[in-house]
PDB file of N, CA and C in Angstrom:
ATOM      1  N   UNK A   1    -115.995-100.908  39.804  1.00  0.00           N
ATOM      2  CA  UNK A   1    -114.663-100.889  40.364  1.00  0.00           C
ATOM      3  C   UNK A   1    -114.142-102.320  40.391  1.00  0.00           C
ATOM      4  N   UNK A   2    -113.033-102.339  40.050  1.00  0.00           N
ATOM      5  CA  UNK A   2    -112.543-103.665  40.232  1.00  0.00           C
ATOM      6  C   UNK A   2    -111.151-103.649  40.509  1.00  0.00           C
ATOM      7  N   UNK A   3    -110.786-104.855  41.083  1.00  0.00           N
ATOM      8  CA  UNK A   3    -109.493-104.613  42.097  1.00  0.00           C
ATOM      9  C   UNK A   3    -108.151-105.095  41.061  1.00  0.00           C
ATOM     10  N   UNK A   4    -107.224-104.824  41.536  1.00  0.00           N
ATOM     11  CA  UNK A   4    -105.781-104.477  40.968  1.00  0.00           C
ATOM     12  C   UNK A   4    -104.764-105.154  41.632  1.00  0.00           C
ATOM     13  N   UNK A   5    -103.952-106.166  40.990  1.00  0.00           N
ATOM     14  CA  UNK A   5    -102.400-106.743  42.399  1.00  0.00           C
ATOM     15  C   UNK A   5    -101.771-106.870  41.194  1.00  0.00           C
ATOM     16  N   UNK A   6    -100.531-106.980  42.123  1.00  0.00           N
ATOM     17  CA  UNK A   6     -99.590-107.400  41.578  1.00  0.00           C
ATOM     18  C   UNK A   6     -98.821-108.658  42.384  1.00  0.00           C
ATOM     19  N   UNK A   7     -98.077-109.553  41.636  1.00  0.00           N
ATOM     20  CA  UNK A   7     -97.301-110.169  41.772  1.00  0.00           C
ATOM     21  C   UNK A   7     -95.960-110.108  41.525  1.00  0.00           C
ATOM     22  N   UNK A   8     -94.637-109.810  42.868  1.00  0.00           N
ATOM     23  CA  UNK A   8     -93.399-109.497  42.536  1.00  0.00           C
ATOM     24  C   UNK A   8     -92.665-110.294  43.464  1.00  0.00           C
ATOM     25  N   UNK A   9     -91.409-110.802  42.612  1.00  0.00           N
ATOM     26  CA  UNK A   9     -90.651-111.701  43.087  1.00  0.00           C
ATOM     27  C   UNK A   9     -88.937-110.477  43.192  1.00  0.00           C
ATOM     28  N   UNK A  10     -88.312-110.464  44.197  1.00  0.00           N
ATOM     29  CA  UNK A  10     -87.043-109.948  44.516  1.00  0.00           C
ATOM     30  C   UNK A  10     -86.115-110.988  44.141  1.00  0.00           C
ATOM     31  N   UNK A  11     -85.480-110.972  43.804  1.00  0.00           N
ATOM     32  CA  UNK A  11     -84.020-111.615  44.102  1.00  0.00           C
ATOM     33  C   UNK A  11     -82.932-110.931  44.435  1.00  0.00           C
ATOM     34  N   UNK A  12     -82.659-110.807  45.903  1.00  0.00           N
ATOM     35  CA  UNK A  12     -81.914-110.386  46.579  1.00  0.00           C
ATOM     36  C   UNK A  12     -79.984-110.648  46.273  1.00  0.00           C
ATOM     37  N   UNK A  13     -79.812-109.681  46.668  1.00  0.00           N
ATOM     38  CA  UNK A  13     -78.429-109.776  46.624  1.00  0.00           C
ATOM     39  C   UNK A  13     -77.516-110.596  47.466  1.00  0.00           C
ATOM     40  N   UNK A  14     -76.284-111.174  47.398  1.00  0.00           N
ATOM     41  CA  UNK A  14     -75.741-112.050  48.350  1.00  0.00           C
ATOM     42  C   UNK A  14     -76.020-111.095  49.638  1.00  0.00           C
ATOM     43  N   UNK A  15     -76.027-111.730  50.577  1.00  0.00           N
ATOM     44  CA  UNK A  15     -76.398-111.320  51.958  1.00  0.00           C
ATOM     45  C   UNK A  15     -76.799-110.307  52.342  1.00  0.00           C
ATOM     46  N   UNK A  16     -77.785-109.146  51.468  1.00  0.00           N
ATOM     47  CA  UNK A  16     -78.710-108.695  51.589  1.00  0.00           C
ATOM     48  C   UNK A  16     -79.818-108.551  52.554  1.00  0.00           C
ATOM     49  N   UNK A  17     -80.017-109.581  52.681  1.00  0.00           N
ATOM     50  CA  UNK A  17     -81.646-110.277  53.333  1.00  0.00           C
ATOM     51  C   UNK A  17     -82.175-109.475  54.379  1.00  0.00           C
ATOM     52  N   UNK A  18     -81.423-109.089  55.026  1.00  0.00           N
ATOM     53  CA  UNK A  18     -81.561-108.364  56.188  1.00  0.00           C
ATOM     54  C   UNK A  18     -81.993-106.939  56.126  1.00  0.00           C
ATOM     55  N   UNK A  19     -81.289-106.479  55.572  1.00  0.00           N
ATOM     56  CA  UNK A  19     -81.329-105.004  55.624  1.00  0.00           C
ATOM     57  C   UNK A  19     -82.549-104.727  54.223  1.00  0.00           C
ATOM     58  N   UNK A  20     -82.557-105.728  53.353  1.00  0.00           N
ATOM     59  CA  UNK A  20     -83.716-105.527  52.791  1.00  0.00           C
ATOM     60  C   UNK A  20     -85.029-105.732  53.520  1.00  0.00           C
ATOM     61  N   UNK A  21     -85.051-106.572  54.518  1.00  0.00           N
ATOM     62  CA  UNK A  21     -86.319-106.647  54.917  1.00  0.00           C
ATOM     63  C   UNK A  21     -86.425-105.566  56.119  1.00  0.00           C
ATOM     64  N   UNK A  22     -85.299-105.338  56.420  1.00  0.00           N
ATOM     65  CA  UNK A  22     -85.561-103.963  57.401  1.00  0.00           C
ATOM     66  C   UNK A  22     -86.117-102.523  56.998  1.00  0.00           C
ATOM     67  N   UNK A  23     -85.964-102.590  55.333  1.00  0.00           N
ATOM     68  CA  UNK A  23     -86.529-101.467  54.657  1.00  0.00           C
ATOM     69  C   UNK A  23     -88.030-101.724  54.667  1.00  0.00           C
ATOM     70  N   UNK A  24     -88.603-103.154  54.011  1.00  0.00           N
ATOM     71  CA  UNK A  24     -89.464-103.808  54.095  1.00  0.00           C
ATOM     72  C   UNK A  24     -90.708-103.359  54.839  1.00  0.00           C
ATOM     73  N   UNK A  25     -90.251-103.782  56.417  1.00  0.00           N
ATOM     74  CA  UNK A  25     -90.588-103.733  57.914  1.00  0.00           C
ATOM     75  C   UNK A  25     -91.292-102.007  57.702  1.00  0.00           C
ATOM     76  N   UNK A  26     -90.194-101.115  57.728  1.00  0.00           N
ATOM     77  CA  UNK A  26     -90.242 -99.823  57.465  1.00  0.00           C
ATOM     78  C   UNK A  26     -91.071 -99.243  56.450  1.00  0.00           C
ATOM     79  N   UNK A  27     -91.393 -99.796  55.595  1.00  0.00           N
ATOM     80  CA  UNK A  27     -92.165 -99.689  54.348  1.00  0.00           C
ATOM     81  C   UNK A  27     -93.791 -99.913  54.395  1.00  0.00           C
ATOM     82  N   UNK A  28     -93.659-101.457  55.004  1.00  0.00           N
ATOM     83  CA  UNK A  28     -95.150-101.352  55.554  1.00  0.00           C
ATOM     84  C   UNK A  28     -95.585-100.907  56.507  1.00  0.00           C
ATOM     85  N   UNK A  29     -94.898-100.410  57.492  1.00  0.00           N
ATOM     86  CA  UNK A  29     -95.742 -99.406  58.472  1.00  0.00           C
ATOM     87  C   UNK A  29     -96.424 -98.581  58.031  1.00  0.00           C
ATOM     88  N   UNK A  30     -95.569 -97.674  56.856  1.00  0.00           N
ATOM     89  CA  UNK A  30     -96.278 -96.632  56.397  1.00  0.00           C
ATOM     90  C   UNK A  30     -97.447 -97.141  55.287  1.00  0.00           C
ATOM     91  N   UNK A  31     -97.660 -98.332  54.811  1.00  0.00           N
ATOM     92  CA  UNK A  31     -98.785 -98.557  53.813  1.00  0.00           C
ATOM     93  C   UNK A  31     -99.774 -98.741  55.432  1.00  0.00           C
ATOM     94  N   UNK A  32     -99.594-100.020  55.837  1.00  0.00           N
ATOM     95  CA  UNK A  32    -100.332-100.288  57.025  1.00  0.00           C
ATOM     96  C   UNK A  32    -101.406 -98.364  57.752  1.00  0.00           C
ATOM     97  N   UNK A  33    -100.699 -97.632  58.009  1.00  0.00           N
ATOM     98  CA  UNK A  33    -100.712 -96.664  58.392  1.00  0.00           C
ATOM     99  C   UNK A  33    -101.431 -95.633  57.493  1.00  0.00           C
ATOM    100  N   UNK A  34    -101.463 -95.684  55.989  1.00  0.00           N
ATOM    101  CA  UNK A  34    -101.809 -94.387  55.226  1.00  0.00           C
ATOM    102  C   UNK A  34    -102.048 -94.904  54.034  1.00  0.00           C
ATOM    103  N   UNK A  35    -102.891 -96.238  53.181  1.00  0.00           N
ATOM    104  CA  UNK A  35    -103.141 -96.681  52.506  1.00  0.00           C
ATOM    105  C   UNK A  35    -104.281 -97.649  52.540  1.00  0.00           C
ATOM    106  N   UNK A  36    -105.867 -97.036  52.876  1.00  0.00           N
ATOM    107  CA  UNK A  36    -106.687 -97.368  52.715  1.00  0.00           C
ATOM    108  C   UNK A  36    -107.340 -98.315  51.685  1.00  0.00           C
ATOM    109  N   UNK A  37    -106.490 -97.868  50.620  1.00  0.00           N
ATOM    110  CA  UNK A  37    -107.123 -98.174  49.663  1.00  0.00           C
ATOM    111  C   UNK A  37    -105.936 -99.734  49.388  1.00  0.00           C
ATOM    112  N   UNK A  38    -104.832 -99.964  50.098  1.00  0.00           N
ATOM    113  CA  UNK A  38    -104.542-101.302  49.844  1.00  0.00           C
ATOM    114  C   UNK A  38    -105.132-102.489  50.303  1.00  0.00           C
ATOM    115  N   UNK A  39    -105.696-103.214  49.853  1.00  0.00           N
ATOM    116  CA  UNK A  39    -106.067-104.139  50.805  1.00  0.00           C
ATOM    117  C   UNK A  39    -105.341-104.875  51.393  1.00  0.00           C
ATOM    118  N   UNK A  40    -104.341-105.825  50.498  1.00  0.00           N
ATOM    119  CA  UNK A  40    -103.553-106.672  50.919  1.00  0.00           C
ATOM    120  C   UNK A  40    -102.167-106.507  50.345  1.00  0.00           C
ATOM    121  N   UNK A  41    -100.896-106.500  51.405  1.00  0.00           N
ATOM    122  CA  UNK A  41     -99.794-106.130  51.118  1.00  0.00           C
ATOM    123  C   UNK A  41     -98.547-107.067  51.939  1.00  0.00           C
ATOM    124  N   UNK A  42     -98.819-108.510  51.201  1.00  0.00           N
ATOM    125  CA  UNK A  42     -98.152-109.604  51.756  1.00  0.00           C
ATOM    126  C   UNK A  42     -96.333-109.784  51.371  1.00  0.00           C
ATOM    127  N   UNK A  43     -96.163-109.547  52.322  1.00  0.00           N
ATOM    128  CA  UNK A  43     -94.504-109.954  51.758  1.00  0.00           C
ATOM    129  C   UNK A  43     -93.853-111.015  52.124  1.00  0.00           C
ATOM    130  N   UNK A  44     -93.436-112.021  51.988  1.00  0.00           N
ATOM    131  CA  UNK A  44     -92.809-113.397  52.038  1.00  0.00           C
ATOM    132  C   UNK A  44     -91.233-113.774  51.720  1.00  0.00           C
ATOM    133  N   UNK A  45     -91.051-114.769  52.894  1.00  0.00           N
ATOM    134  CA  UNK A  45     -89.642-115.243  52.356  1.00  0.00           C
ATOM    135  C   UNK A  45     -89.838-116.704  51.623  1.00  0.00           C
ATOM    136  N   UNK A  46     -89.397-116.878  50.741  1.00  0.00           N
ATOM    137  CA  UNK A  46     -89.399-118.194  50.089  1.00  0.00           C
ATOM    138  C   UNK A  46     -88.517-119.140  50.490  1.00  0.00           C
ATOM    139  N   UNK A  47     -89.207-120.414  51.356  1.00  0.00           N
ATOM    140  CA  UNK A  47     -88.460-121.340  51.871  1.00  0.00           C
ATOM    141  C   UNK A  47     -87.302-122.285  51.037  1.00  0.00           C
ATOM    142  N   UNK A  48     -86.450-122.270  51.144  1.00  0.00           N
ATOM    143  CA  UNK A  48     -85.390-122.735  50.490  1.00  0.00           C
ATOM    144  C   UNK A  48     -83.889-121.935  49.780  1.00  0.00           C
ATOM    145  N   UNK A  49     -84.730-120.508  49.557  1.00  0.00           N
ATOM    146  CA  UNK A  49     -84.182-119.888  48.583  1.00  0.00           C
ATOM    147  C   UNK A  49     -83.853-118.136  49.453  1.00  0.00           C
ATOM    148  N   UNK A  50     -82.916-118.283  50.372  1.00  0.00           N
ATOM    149  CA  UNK A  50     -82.813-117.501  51.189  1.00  0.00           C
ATOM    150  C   UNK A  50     -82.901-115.754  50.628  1.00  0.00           C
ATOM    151  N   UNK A  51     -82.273-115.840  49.029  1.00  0.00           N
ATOM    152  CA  UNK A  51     -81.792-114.641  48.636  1.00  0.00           C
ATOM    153  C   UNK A  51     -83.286-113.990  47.580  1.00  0.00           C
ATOM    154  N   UNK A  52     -84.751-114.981  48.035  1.00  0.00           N
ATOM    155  CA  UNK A  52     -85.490-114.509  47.455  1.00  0.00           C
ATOM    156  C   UNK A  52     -86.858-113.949  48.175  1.00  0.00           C
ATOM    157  N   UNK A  53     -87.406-112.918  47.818  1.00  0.00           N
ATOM    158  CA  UNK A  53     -88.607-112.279  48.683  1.00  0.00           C
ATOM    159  C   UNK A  53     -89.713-112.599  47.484  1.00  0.00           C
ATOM    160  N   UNK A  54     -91.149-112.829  47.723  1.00  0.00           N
ATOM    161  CA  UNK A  54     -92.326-112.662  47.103  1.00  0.00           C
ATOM    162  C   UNK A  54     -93.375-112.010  47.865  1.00  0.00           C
ATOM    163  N   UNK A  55     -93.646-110.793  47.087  1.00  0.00           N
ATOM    164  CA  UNK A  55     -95.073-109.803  47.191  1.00  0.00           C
ATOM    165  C   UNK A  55     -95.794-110.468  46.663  1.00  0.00           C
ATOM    166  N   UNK A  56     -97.235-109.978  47.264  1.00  0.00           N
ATOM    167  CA  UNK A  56     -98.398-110.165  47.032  1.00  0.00           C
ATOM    168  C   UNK A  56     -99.222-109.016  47.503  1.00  0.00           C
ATOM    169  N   UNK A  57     -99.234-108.294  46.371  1.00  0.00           N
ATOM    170  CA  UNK A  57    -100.162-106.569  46.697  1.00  0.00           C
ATOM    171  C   UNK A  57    -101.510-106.815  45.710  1.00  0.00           C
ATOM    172  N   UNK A  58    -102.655-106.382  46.884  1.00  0.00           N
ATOM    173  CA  UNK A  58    -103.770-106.022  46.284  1.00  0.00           C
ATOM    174  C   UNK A  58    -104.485-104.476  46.407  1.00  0.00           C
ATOM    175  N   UNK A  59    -104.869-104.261  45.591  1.00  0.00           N
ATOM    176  CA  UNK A  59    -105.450-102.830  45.604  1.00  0.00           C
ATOM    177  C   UNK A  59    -107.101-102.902  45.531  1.00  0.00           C
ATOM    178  N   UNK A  60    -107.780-101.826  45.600  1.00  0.00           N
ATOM    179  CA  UNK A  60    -109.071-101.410  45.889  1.00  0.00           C
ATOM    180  C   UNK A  60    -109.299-101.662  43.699  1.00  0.00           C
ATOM    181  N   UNK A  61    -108.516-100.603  43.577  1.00  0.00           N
ATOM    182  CA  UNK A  61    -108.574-100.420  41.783  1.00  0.00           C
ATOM    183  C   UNK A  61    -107.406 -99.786  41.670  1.00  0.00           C
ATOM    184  N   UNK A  62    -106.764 -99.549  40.270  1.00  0.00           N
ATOM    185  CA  UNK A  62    -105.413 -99.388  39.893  1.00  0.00           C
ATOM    186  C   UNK A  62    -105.309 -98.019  40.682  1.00  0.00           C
ATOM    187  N   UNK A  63    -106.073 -97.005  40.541  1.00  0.00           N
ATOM    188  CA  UNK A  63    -106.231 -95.715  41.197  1.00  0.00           C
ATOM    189  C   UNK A  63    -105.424 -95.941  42.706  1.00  0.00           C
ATOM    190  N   UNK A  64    -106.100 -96.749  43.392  1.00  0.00           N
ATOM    191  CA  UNK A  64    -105.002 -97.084  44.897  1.00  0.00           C
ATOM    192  C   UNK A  64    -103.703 -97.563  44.720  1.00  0.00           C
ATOM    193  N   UNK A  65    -103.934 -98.026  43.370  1.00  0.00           N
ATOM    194  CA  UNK A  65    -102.274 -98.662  43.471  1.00  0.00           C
ATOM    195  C   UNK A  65    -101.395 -97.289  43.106  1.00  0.00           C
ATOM    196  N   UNK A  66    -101.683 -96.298  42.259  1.00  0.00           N
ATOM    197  CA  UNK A  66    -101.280 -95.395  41.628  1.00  0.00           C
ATOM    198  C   UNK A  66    -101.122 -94.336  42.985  1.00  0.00           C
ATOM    199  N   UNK A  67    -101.818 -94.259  43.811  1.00  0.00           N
ATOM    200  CA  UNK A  67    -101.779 -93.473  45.239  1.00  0.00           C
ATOM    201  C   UNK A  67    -100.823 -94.271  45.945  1.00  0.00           C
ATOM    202  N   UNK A  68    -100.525 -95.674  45.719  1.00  0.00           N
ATOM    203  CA  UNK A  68     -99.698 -96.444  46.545  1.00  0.00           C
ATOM    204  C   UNK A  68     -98.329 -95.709  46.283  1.00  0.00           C
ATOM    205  N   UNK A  69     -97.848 -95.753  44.879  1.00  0.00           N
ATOM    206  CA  UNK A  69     -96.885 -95.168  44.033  1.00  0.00           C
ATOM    207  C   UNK A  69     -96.018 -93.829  44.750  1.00  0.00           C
ATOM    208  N   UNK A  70     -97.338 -93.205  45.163  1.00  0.00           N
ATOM    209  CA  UNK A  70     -96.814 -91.653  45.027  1.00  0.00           C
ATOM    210  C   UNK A  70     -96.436 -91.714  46.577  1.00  0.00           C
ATOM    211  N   UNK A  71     -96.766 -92.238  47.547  1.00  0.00           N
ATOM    212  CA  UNK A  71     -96.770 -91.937  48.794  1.00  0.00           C
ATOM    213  C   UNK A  71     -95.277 -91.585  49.507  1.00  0.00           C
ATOM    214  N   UNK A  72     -94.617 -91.483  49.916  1.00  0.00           N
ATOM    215  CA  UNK A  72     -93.432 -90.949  50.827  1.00  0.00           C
ATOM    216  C   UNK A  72     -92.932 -92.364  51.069  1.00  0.00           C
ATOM    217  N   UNK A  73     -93.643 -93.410  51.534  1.00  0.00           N
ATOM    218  CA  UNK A  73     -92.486 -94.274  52.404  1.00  0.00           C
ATOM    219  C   UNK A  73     -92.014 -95.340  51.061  1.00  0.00           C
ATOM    220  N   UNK A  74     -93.372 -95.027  50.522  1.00  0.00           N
ATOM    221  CA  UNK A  74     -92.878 -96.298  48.936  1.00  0.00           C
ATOM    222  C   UNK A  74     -92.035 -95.533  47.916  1.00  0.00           C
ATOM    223  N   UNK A  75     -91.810 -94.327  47.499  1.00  0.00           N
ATOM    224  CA  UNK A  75     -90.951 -93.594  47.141  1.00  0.00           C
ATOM    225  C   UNK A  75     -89.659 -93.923  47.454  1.00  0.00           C
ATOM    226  N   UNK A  76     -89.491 -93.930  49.256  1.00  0.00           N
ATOM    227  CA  UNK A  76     -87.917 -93.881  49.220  1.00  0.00           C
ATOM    228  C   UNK A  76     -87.826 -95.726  49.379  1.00  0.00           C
ATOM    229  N   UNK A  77     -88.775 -96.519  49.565  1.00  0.00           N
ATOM    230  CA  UNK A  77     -88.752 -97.744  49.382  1.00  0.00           C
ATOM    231  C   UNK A  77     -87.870 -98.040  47.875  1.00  0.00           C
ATOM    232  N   UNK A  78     -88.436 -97.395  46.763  1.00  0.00           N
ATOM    233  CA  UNK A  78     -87.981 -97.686  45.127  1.00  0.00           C
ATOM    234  C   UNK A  78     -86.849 -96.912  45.086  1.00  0.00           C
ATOM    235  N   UNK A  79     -86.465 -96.067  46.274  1.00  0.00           N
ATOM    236  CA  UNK A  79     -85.011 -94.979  45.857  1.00  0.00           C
ATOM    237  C   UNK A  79     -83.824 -96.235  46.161  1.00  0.00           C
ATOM    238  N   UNK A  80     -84.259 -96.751  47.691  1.00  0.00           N
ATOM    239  CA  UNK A  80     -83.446 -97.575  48.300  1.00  0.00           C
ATOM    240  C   UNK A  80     -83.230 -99.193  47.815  1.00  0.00           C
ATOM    241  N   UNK A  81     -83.941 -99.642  47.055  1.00  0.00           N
ATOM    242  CA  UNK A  81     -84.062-101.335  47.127  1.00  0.00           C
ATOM    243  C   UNK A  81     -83.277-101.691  46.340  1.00  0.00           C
ATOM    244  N   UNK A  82     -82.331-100.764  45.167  1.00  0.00           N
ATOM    245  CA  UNK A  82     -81.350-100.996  44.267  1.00  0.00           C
ATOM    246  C   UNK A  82     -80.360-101.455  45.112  1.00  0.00           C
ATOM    247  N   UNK A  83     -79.902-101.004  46.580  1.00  0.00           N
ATOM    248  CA  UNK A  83     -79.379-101.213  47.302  1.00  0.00           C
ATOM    249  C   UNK A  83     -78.881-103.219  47.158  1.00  0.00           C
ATOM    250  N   UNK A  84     -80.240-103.713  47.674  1.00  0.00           N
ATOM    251  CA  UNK A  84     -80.115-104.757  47.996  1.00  0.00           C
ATOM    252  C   UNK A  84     -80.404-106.322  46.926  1.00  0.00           C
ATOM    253  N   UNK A  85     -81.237-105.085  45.423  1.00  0.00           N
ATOM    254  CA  UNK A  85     -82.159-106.289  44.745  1.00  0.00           C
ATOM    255  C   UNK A  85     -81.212-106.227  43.787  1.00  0.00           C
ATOM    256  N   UNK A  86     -80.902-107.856  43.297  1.00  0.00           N
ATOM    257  CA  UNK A  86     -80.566-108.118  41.543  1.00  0.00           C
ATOM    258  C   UNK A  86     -81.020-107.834  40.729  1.00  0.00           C
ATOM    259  N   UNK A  87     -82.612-108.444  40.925  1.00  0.00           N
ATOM    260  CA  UNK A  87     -82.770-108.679  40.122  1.00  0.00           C
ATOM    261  C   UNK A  87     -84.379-108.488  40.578  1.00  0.00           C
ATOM    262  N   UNK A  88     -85.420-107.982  40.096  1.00  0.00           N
ATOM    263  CA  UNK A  88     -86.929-107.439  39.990  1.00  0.00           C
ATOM    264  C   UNK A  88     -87.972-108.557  39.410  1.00  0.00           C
ATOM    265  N   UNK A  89     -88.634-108.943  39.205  1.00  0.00           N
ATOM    266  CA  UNK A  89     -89.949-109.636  38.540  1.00  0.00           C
ATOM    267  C   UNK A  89     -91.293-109.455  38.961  1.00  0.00           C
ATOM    268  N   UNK A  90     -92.012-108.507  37.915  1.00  0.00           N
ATOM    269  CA  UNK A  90     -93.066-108.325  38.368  1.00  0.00           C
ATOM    270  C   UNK A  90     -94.500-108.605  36.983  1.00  0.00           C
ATOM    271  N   UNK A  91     -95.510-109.590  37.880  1.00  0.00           N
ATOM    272  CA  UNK A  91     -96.789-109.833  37.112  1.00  0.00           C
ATOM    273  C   UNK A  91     -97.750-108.650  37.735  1.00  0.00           C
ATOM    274  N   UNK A  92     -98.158-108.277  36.628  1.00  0.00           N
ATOM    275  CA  UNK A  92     -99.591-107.413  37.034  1.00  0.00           C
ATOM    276  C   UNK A  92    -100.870-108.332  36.896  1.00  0.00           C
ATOM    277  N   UNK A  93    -101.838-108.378  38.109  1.00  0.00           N
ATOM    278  CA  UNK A  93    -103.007-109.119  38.122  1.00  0.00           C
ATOM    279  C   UNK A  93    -104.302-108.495  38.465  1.00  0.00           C
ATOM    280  N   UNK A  94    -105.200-109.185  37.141  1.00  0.00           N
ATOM    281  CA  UNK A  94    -106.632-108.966  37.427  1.00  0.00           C
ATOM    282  C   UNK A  94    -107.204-109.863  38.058  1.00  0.00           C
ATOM    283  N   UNK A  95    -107.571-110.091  39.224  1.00  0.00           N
ATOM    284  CA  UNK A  95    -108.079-110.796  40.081  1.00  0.00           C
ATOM    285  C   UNK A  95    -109.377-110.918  39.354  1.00  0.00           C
ATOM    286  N   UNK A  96    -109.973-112.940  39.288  1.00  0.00           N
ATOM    287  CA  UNK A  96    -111.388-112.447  39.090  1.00  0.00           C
ATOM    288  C   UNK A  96    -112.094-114.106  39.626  1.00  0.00           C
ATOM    289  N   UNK A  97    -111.522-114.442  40.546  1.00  0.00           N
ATOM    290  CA  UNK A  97    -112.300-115.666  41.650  1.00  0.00           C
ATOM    291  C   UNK A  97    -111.345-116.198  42.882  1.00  0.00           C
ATOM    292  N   UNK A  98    -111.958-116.484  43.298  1.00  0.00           N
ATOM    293  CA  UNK A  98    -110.868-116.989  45.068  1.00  0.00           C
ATOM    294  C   UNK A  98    -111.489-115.967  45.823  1.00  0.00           C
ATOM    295  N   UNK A  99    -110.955-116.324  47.289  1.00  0.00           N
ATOM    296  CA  UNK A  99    -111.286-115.302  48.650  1.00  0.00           C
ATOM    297  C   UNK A  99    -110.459-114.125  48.911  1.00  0.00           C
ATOM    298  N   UNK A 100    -110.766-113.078  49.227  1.00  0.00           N
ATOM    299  CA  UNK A 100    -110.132-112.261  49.181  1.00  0.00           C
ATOM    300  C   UNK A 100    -110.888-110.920  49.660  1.00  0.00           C
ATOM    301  N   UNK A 101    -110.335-109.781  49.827  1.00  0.00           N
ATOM    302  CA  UNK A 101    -110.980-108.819  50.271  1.00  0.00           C
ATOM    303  C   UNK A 101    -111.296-107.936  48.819  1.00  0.00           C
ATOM    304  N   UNK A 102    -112.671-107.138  48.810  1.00  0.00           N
ATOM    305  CA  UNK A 102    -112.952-106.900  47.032  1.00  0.00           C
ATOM    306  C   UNK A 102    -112.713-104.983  47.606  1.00  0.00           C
ATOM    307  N   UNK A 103    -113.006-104.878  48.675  1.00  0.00           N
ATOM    308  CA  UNK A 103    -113.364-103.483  49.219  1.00  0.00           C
ATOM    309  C   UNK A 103    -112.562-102.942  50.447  1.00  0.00           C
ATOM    310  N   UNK A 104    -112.706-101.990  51.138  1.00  0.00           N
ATOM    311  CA  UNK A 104    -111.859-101.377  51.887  1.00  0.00           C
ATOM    312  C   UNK A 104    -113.047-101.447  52.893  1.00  0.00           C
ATOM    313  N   UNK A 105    -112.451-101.965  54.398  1.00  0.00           N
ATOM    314  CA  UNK A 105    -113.531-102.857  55.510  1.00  0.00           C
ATOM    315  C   UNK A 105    -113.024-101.627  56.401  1.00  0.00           C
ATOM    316  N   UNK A 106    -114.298-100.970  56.634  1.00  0.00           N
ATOM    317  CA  UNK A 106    -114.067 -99.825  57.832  1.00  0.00           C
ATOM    318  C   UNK A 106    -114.194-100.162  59.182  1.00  0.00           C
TER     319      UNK A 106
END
């Protein structure tokens, strides 16, 4: 098994910010809550650059990320974020040195 992230950068819409991260907020409750298999599901504001957000999602193996996909709150997360985003950028990553969580800690 080996683990799965991604790297995604938002670029938010003029004055956006808010109500995107209120979806955000709303979004990770439900991973926090019903996604075992994520390990890490970092979301960030980038200092300087008000109209931009950076993820940092790690998964167990692509399989969790693919369960991440299907779930209810990330669903209407991808229905809603057209709402607020320009513009999308996303790296897919194979993690393979640094600290990090490799497994799901019961």
């Amino acid at each position: 098994m080996s683990n799965f992230g991604l790297f995604v950068r938002f670029t938010l819409k003029e004055g956006a910010g808010e109500a995107f991260d209120a979806l955000m907020r709303e979004t990770a409750a439900g991973i926090r809550a019903h996604e075992p298999g994520t390990l890490v599901y970092a979301c960030h504001e980038v200092e300087g650059a008000p109209n931009e957000r950076i993820f940092y999602e790690l998964y167990v193996d692509h399989a969790a990320f693919e369960e991440h996909e299907r779930q209810p709150h990330t669903r209407h997360f991808l229905s809603e974020r057209s709402k607020y985003v320009e513009q999308t950028d996303v790296d897919r990553l194979q993690p393979y040195a640094g600290k990090h969580p490799t497994k799901v800690e019961l």
